[in-house]
Protein backbone atom coordinates (compact mmCIF):
# COMPACT_ATOMS: atom_id res chain seq x y z
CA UNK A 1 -26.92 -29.70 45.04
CA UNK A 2 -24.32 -30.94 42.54
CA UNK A 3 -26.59 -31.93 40.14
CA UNK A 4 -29.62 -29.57 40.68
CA UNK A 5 -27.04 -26.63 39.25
CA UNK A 6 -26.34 -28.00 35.77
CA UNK A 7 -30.15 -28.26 35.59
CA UNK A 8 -30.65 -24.98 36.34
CA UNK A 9 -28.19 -23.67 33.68
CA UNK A 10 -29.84 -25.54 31.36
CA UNK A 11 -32.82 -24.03 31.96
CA UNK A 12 -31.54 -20.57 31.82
CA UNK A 13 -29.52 -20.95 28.62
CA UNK A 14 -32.70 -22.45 26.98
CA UNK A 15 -35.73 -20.53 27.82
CA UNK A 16 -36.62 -18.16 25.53
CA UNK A 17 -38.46 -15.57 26.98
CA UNK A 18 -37.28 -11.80 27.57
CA UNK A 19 -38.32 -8.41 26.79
CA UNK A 20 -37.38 -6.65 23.47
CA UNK A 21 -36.95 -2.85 25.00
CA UNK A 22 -34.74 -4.12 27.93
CA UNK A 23 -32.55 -5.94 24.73
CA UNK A 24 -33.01 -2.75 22.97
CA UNK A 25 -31.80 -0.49 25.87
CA UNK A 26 -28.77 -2.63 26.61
CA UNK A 27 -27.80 -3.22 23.03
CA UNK A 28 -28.63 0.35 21.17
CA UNK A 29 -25.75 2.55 22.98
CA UNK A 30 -23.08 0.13 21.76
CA UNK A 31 -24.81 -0.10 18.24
CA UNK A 32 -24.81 3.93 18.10
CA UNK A 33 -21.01 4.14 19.22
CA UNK A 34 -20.10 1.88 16.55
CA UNK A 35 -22.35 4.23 14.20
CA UNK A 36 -20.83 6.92 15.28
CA UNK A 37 -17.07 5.39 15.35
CA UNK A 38 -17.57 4.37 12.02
CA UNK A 39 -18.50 7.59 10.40
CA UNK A 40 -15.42 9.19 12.15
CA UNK A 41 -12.94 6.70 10.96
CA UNK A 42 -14.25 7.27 7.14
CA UNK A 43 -13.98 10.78 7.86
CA UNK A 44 -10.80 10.40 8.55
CA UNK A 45 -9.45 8.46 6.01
CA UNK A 46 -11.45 10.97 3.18
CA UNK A 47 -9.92 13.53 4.65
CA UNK A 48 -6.12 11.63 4.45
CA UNK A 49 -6.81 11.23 0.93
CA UNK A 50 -8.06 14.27 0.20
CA UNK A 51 -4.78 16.01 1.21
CA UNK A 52 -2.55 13.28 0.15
CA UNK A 53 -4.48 15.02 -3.90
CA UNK A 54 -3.95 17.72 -3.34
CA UNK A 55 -0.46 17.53 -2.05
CA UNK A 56 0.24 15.76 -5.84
CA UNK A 57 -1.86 18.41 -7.39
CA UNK A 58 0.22 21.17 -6.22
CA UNK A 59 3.70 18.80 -7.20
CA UNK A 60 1.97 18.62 -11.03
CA UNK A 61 1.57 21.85 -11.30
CA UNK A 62 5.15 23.13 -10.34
CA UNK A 63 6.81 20.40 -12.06
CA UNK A 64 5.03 22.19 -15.21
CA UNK A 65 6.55 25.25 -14.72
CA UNK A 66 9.15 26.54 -17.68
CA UNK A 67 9.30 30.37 -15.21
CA UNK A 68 10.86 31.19 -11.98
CA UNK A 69 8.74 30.27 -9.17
CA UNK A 70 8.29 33.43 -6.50
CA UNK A 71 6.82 34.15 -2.97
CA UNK A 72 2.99 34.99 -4.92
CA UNK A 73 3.53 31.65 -6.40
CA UNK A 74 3.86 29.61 -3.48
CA UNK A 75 1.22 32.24 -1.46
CA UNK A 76 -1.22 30.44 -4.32
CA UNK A 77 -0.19 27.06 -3.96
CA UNK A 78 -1.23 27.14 -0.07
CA UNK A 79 -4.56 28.93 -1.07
CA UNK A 80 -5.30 26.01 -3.21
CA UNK A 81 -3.93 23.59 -0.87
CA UNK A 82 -6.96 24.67 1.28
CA UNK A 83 -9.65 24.72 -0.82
CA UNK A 84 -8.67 21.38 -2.17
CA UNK A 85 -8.15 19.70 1.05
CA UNK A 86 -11.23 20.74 2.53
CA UNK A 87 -9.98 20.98 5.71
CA UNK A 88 -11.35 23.49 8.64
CA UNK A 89 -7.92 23.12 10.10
CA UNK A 90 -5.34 25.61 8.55
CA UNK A 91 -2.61 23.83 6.69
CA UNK A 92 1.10 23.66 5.87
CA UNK A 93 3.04 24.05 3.15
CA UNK A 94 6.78 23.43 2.06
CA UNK A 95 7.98 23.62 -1.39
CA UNK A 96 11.72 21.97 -1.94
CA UNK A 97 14.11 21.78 -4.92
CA UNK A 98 16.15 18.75 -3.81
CA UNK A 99 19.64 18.10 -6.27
CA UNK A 100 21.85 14.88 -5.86
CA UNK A 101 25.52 15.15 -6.01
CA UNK A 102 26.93 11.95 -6.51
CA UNK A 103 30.86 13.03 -6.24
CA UNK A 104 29.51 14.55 -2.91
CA UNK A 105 26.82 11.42 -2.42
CA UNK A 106 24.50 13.65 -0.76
CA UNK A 107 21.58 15.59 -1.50
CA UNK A 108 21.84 19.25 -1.79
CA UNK A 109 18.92 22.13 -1.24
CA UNK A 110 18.28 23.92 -4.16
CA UNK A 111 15.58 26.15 -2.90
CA UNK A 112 12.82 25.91 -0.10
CA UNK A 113 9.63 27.73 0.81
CA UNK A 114 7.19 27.09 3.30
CA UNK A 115 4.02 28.28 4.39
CA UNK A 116 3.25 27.65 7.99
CA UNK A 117 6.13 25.30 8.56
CA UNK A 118 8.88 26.57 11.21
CA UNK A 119 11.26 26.81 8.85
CA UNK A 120 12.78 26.83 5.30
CA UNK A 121 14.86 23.46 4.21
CA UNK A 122 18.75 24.28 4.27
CA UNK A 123 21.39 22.29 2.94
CA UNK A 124 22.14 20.77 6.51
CA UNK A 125 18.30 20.05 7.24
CA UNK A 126 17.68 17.25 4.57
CA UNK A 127 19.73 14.73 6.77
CA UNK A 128 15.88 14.24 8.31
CA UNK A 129 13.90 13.21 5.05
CA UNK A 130 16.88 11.57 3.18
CA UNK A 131 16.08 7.90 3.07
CA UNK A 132 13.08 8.67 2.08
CA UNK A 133 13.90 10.43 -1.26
CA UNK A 134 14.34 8.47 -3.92
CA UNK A 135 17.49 7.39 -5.92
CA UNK A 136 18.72 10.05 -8.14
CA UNK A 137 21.42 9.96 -11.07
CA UNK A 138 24.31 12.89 -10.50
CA UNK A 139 22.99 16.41 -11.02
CA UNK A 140 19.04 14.96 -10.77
CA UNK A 141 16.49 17.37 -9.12
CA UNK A 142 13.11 16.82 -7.63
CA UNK A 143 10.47 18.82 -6.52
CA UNK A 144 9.97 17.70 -2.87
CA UNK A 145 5.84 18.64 -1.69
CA UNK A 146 5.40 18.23 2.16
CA UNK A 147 1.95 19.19 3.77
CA UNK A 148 -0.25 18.95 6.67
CA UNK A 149 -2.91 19.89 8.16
CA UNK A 150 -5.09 18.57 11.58
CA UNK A 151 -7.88 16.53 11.62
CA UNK A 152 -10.40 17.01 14.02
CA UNK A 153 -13.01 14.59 14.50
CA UNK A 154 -17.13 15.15 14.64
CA UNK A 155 -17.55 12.79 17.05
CA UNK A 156 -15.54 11.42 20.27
CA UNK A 157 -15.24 7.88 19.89
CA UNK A 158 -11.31 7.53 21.20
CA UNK A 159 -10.11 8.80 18.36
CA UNK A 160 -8.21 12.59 19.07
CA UNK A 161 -7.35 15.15 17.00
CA UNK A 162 -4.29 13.39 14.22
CA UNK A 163 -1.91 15.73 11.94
CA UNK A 164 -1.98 14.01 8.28
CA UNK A 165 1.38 14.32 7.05
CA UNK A 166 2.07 14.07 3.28
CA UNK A 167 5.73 13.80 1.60
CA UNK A 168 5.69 13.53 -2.03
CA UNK A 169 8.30 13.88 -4.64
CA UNK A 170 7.86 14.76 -8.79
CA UNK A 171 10.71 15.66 -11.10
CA UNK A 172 10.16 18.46 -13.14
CA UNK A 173 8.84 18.01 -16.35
CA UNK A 174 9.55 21.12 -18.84
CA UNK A 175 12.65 22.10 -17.51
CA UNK A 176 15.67 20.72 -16.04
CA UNK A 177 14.88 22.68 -12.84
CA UNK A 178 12.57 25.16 -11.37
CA UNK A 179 13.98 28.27 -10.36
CA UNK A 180 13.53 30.60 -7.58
CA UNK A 181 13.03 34.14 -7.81
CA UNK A 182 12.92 36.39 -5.02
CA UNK A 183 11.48 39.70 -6.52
C-alpha cells in the first residue's frame, strides 16, 4: 500500500489530460474579479489625484490675489473644485490664512472659510493640523487649502466607499497676505 500511493501521485501530477471549459469555468471568475478589482483601484487613485490638482489649483489661484477675498469668492472656488475633481460625490472646501508668531511660537488664524466643512478654523482649532504646517519665519502667512470629497467605487471588489482628504499649503505670492472681506 505504501508504495502503490507515491505511484499513484505520480501519475496524477503527470498526466496531461483535462478539459479546457471545466479550466475555463474554474479559472474565469477569479480572472474577472481581478479585472474588475483592478479597474477600481485605478479609479481610485485617478480620482485621488485628480482632487489632490485641483486642491493646488484653487491654492494658485488665491495666492495670486492682490484684492480682498469674499463669500462669492470662495462660493467659486468650490464650484470649480467640482468640476475639476470630477467627482459625483459633493465636496468640501476650507480656505485658511494661517500667521506664525514666533514671540507667541504658535500659529495664529487669520481668516477661515469653508464650504461644506462643520466649521470655520478659529484660533484655538489649529492645535489639530499644526505639525503638519510647515516652518514659518515670525509674521509668515500661508494659505492653508483642505478638501474632500467621497469616492465611491463602480464595482464591489472589497474596496468601500473612502473620503480623499487633501491638505495643502502655498504662501501668497503678490501680497504679503490675502485679506478677507465680509461685504
Amino acid at each position: 500500500m505504501r508504495r502503490k500511493l507515491p505511484s499513484v501521485l505520480r501519475r496524477f501530477l503527470g498526466d496531461t489530460h483535462g478539459s479546457v471549459s471545466v479550466e475555463f469555468v474554474l479559472v474565469m471568475p477569479f480572472l474577472f474579479w481581478a479585472f474588475m478589482a483592478t479597474f477600481v483601484y485605478f479609479d481610485g487613485f485617478r480620482q485621488s489625484a485628480q482632487n489632490l490638482k485641483a486642491a493646488y489649483a484653487i491654492g494658485d489661484m488665491i495666492s495670486r490675489e492682490t484684492e480682498a477675498i469674499n463669500d462669492t469668492y470662495v462660493d467659486s472656488m468650490e464650484e470649480v473644485l467640482q468640476l475639476m475633481a470630477r467627482s459625483t460625490s459633493t465636496v468640501k472646501l476650507r480656505v485658511t490664512v494661517v500667521r506664525w508668531d514666533e514671540d507667541d511660537d504658535r500659529y495664529y488664524v487669520v481668516w477661515s472659510e469653508n464650504r461644506g466643512y462643520a466649521s470655520e478654523r478659529k484660533n484655538s482649532d489649529i492645535s489639530d493640523v499644526e505639525a503638519r504646517l510647515p516652518v514659518m519665519p515670525d509674521g509668515e502667512r500661508v494659505i492653508l487649502i483642505e478638501t474632500q470629497s467621497t469616492y465611491q467605487p463602480i464595482f464591489d471588489v472589497g474596496v468601500g466607499d473612502r473620503d480623499l482628504d487633501n491638505f495643502i499649503f502655498t504662501r501668497p505670492r503678490f501680497v504679503n497676505q490675502i485679506k478677507w472681506s465680509s461685504s
